[in-house]
Protein backbone atom coordinates (compact mmCIF):
# COMPACT_ATOMS: atom_id res chain seq x y z
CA UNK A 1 0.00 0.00 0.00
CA UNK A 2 2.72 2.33 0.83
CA UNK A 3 4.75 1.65 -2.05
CA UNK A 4 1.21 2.18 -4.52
CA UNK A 5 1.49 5.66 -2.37
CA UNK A 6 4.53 6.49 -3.41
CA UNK A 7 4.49 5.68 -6.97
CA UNK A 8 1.16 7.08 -7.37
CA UNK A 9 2.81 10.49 -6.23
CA UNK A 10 5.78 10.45 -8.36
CA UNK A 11 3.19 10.14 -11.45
CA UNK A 12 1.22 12.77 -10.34
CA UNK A 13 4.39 14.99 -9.59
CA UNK A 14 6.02 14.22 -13.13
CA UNK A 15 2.79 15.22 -14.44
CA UNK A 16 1.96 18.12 -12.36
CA UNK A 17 5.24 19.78 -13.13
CA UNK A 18 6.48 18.17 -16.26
CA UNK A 19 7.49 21.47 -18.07
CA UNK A 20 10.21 22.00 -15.17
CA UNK A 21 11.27 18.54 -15.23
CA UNK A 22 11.61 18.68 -19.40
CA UNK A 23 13.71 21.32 -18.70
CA UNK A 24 16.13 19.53 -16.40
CA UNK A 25 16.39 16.46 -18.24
CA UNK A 26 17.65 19.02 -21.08
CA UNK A 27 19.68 21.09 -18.90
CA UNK A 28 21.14 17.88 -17.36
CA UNK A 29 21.44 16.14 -21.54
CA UNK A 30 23.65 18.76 -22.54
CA UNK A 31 26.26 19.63 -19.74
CA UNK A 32 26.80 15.98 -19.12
CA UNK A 33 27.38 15.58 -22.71
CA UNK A 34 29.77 18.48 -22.53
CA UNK A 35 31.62 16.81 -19.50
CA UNK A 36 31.99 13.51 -21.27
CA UNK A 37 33.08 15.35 -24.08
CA UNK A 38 35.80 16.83 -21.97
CA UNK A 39 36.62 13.75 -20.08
CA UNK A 40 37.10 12.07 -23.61
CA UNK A 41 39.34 14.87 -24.71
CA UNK A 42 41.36 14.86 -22.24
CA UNK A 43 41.93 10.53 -22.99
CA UNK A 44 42.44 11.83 -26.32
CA UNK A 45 45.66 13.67 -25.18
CA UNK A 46 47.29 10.98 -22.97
CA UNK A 47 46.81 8.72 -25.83
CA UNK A 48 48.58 11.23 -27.84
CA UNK A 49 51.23 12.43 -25.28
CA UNK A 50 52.34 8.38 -24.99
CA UNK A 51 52.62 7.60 -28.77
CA UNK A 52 54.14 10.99 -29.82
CA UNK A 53 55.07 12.66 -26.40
CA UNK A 54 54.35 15.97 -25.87
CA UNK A 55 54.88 19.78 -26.44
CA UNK A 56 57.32 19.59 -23.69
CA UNK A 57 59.74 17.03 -25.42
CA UNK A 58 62.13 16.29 -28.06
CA UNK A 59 63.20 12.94 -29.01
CA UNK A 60 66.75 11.86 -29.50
CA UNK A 61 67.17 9.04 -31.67
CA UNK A 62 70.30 6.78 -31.78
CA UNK A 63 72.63 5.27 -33.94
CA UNK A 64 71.35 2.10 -35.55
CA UNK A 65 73.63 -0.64 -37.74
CA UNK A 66 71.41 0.73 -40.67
CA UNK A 67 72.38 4.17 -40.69
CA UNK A 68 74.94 5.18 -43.52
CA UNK A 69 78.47 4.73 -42.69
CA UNK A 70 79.26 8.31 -43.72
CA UNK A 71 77.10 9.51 -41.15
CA UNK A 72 79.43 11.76 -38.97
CA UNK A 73 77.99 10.31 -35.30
CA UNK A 74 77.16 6.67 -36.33
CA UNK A 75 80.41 5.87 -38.19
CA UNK A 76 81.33 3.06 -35.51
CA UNK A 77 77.57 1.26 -35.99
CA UNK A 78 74.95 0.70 -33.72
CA UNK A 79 75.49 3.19 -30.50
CA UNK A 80 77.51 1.39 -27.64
CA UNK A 81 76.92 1.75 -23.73
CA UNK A 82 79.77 4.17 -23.36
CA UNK A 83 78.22 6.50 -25.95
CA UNK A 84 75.24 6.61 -24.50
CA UNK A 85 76.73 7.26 -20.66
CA UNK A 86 77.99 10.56 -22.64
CA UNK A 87 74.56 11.10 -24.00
CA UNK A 88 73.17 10.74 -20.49
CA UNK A 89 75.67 12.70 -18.81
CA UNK A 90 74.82 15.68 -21.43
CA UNK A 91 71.24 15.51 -20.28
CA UNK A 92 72.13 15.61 -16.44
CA UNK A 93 74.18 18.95 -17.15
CA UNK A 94 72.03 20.53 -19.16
CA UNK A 95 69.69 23.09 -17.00
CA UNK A 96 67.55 23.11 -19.79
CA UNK A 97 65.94 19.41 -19.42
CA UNK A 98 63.70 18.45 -16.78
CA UNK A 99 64.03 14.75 -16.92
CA UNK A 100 64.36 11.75 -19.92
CA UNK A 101 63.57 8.59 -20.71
CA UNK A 102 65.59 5.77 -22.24
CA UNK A 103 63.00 3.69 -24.93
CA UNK A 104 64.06 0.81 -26.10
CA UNK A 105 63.89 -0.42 -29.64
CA UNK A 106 61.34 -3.19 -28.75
CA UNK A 107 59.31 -0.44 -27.18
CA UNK A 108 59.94 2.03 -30.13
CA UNK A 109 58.70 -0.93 -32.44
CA UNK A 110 55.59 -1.67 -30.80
CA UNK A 111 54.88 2.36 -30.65
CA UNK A 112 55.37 2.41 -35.07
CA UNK A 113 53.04 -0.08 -35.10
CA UNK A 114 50.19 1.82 -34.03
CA UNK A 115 51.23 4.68 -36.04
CA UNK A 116 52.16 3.60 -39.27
CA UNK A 117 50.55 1.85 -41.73
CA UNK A 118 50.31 -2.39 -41.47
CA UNK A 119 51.82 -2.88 -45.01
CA UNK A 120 55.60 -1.95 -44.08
CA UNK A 121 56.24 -4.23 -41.59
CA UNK A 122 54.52 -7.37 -43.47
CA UNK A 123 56.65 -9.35 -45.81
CA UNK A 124 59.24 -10.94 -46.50
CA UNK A 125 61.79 -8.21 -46.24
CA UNK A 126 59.76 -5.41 -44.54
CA UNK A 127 60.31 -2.08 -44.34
CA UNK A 128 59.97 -1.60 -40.67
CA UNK A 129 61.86 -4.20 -38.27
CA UNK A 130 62.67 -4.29 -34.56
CA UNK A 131 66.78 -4.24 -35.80
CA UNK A 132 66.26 -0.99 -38.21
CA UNK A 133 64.23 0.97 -35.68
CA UNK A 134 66.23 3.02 -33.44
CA UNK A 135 66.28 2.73 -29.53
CA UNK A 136 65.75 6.54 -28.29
CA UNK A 137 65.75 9.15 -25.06
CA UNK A 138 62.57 11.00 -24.97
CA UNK A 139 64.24 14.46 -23.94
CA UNK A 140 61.62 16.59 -21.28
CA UNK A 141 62.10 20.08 -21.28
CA UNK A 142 61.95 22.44 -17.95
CA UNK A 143 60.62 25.06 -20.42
CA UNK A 144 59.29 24.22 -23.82
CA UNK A 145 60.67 27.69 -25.48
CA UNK A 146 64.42 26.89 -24.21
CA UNK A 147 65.73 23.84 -25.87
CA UNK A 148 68.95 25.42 -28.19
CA UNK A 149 70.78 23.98 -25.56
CA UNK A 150 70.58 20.73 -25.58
CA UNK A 151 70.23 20.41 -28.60
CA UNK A 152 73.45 21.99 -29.53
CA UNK A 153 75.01 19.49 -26.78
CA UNK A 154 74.26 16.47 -27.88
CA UNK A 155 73.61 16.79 -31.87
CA UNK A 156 77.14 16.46 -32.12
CA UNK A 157 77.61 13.57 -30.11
CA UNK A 158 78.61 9.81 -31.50
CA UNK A 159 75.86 7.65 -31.13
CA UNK A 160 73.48 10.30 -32.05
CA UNK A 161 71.35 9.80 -35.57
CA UNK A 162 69.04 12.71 -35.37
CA UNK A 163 67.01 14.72 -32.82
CA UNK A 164 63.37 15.28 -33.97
CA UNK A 165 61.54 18.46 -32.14
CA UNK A 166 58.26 17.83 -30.98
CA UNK A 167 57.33 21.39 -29.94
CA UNK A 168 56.13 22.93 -32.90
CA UNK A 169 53.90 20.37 -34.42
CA UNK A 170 52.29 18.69 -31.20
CA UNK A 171 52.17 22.16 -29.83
CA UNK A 172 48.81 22.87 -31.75
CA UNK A 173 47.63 20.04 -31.47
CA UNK A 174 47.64 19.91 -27.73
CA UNK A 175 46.32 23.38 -28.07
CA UNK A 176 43.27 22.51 -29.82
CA UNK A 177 42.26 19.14 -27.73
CA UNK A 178 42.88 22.13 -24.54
CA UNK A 179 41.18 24.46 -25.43
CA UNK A 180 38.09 21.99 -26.56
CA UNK A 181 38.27 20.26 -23.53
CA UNK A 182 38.44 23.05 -21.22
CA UNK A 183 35.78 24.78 -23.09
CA UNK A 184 33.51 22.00 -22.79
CA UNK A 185 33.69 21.63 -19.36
CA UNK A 186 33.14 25.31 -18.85
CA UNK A 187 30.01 25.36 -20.63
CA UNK A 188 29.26 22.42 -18.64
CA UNK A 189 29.50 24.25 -15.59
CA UNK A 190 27.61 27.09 -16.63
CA UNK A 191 24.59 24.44 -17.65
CA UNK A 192 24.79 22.28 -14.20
CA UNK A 193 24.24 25.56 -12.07
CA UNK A 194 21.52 25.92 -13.83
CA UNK A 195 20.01 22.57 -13.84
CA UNK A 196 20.72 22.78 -10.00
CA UNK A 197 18.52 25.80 -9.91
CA UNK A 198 15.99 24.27 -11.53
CA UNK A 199 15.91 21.28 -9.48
CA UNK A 200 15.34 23.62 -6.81
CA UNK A 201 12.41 25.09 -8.29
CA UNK A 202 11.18 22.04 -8.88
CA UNK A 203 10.90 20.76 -5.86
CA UNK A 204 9.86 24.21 -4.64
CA UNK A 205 6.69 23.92 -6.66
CA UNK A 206 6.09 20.51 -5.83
CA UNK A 207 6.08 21.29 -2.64
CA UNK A 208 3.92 23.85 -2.50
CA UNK A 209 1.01 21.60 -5.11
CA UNK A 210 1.15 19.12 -2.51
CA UNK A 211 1.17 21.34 0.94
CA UNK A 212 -2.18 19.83 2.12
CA UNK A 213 -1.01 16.24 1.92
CA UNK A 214 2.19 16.59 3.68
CA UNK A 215 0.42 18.22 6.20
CA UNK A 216 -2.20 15.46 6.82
CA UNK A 217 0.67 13.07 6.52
CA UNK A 218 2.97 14.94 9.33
CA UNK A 219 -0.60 14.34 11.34
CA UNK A 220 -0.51 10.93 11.14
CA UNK A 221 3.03 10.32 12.02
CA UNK A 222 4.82 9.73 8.47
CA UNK A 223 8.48 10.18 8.53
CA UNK A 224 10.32 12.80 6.52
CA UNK A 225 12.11 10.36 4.17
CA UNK A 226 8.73 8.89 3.38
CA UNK A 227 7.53 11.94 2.77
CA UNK A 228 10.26 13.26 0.48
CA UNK A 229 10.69 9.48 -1.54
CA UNK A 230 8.71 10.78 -3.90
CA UNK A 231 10.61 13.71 -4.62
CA UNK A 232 13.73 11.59 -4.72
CA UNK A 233 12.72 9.03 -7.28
CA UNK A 234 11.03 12.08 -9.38
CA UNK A 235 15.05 13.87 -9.33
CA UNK A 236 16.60 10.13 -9.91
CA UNK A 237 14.06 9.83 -12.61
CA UNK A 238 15.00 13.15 -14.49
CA UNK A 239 18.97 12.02 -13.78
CA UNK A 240 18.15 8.57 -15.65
CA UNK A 241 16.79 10.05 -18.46
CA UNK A 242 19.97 13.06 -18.82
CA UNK A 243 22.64 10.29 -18.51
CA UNK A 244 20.54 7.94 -20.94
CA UNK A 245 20.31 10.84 -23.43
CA UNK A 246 24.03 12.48 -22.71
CA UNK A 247 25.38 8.12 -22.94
CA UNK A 248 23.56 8.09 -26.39
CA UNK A 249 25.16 11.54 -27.60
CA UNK A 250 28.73 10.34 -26.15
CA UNK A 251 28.24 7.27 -28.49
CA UNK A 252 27.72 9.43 -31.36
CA UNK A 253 30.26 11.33 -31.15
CA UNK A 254 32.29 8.21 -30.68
CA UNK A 255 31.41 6.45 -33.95
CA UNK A 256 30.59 9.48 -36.18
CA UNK A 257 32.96 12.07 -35.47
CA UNK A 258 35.96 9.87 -34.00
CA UNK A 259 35.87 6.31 -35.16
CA UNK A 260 34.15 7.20 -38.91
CA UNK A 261 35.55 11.03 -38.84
CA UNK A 262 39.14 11.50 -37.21
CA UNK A 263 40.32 8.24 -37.52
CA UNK A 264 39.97 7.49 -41.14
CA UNK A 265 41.19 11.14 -41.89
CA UNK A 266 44.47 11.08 -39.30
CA UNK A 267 45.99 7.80 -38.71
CA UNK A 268 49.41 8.32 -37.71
CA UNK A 269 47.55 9.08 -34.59
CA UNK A 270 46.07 6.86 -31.76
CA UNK A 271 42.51 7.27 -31.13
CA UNK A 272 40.00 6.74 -28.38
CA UNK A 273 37.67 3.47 -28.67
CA UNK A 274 34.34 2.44 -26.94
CA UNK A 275 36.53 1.34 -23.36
CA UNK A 276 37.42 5.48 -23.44
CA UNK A 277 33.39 6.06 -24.05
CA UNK A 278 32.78 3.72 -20.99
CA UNK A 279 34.89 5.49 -18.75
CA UNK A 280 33.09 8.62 -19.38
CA UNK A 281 30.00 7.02 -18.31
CA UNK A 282 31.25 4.73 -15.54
CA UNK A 283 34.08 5.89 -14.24
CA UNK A 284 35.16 6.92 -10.90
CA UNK A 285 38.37 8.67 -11.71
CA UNK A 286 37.31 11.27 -12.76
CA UNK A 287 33.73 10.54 -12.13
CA UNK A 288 31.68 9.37 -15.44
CA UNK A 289 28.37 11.21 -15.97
CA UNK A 290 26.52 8.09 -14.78
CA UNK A 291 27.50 9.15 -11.07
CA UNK A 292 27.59 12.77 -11.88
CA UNK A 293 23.99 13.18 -12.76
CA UNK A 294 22.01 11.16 -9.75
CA UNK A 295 24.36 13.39 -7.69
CA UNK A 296 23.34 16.62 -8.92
CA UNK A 297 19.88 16.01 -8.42
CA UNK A 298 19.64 13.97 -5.68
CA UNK A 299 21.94 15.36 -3.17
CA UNK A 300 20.42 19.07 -3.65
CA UNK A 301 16.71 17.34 -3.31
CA UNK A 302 17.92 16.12 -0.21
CA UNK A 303 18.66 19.21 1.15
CA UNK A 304 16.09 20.82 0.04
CA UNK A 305 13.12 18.62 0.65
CA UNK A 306 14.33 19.11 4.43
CA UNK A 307 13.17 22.84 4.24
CA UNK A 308 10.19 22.75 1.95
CA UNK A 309 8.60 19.68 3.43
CA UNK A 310 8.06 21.60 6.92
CA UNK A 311 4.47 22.33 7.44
């Protein structure tokens, strides 16, 4: 009986104010899609920082036994342990570099693989093999516009094929997925304040359409929780349908604009894949919009249904 109660009153609450709650499943539909949006993004760049580094780096490739014999740093073959302790020891002088990594030529390998095209490492004799590609020191910088330095310091150096400078090229790219994310996010802000105020309307104006029956039910003894179930179920009801919506938008954006868009168009770059779109949803770290949107509604109904509920 107490259960018909209750669902009885979220029907007649959904339908009493179902303009309002229209407007927060909207409200709610479009900044979560915005965060996920920005959550994704910001995937989007640590897949790209670990495949190509970053804006802060330059990477330092090494002698090989491929390399051309006239080449003034690889004339003695593939780079040897004490070349490299030089290499290393330029690094640690240098002001200019915040820290480096040593990659291996397995790890290099495995990296071109995801980058390049399939064809050159099948075959026979392919282009591409784990002996031909060069191991490497991915070179961070303590400031990305001073790098002359080191540069000049170890481009010289035996053991040293070529230095390749990240900054310019990765620079705008970083700069576009940054300034989508962060732009996303802030127009999600701007939208969740205002869903938040009109969840408080909404249960403003609930309250007040059903003032006579939480008075006769404080009369007869019912406790505040039952009284403001209904409420809660009506906000987790409007937060189902804004993650359902924002989840379906997510997935479009997914498979149109990334999987059938970006990837076919730029493929020397890793891209997201549906595991990235469930983490948006689900996740806790940051928090997917499947936890964001029963919080934004339900936590401020709580609080509020304590006030309004008073008779």
């Amino acid at each position: 009986m107490q259960l018909r109660y209750t669902f009885s009153e979220l029907r007649t609450g959904l339908r009493r104010n179902l303009t309002m709650h229209v407007a927060v499943v909207l409200t709610l539909f479009v900044s979560l899609a915005l965060a996920g949006c920005g959550i994704m993004l910001q995937r989007q760049a640590d897949l790209t920082a670990e495949t190509l580094g970053n804006e802060l780096q330059i990477l330092v490739n090494l002698c090989t036994e491929d390399d051309p014999s006239d080449s003034p740093n690889c004339a003695g073959g593939e780079v040897t342990d004490a070349q490299r302790q030089r290499i290393q020891s330029a690094f640690d002088e240098s002001p200019e570099v915040a820290s480096y990594d040593f990659q291996t030529k397995e790890e290099g390998y495995e990296k071109a693989q995801e980058i390049l095209p399939p064809e050159v490492f099948a075959g026979p004799n392919p282009v591409v093999t784990v002996d031909n590609w060069p191991a490497a020191y991915w070179v961070t910088l303590a400031d990305p516009n001073e790098a002359d330095g080191v540069i000049s310091a170890v481009q010289g150096l035996d053991g040293v094929s070529s230095i390749k400078d990240q900054r310019e090229a990765l620079g705008q790219i970083f700069g576009i997925m940054t300034a989508l994310k962060y732009g996303s996010w802030i127009g999600s802000g701007f939208l969740l304040l205002a869903a938040l105020l009109l969840v408080a309307n909404t249960i403003r104006l609930a309250a007040m359409a059903r003032r006579r029956e939480i008075a006769i039910m404080r009369l007869v003894g019912a406790s505040t929780l039952y009284i403001a179930l209904p409420f809660l179920l009506e906000a987790l009801v409007t937060a189902a349908i804004g993650v359902a919506l924002a989840a379906g938008a997510l997935a479009a954006f997914q498979y149109f604009a990334i999987e059938k868009g970006m990837a076919e168009i730029v493929t020397f770059l890793p891209w997201i894949d549906w595991t990235d779109w469930g983490q948006a949803i689900w996740g806790v770290l940051p928090p997917g919009i499947a936890l964001l949107g029963p919080a934004l509604t339900l936590i401020p109904t709580l609080l509020l249904t304590r006030k309004y509920i008073k008779v």
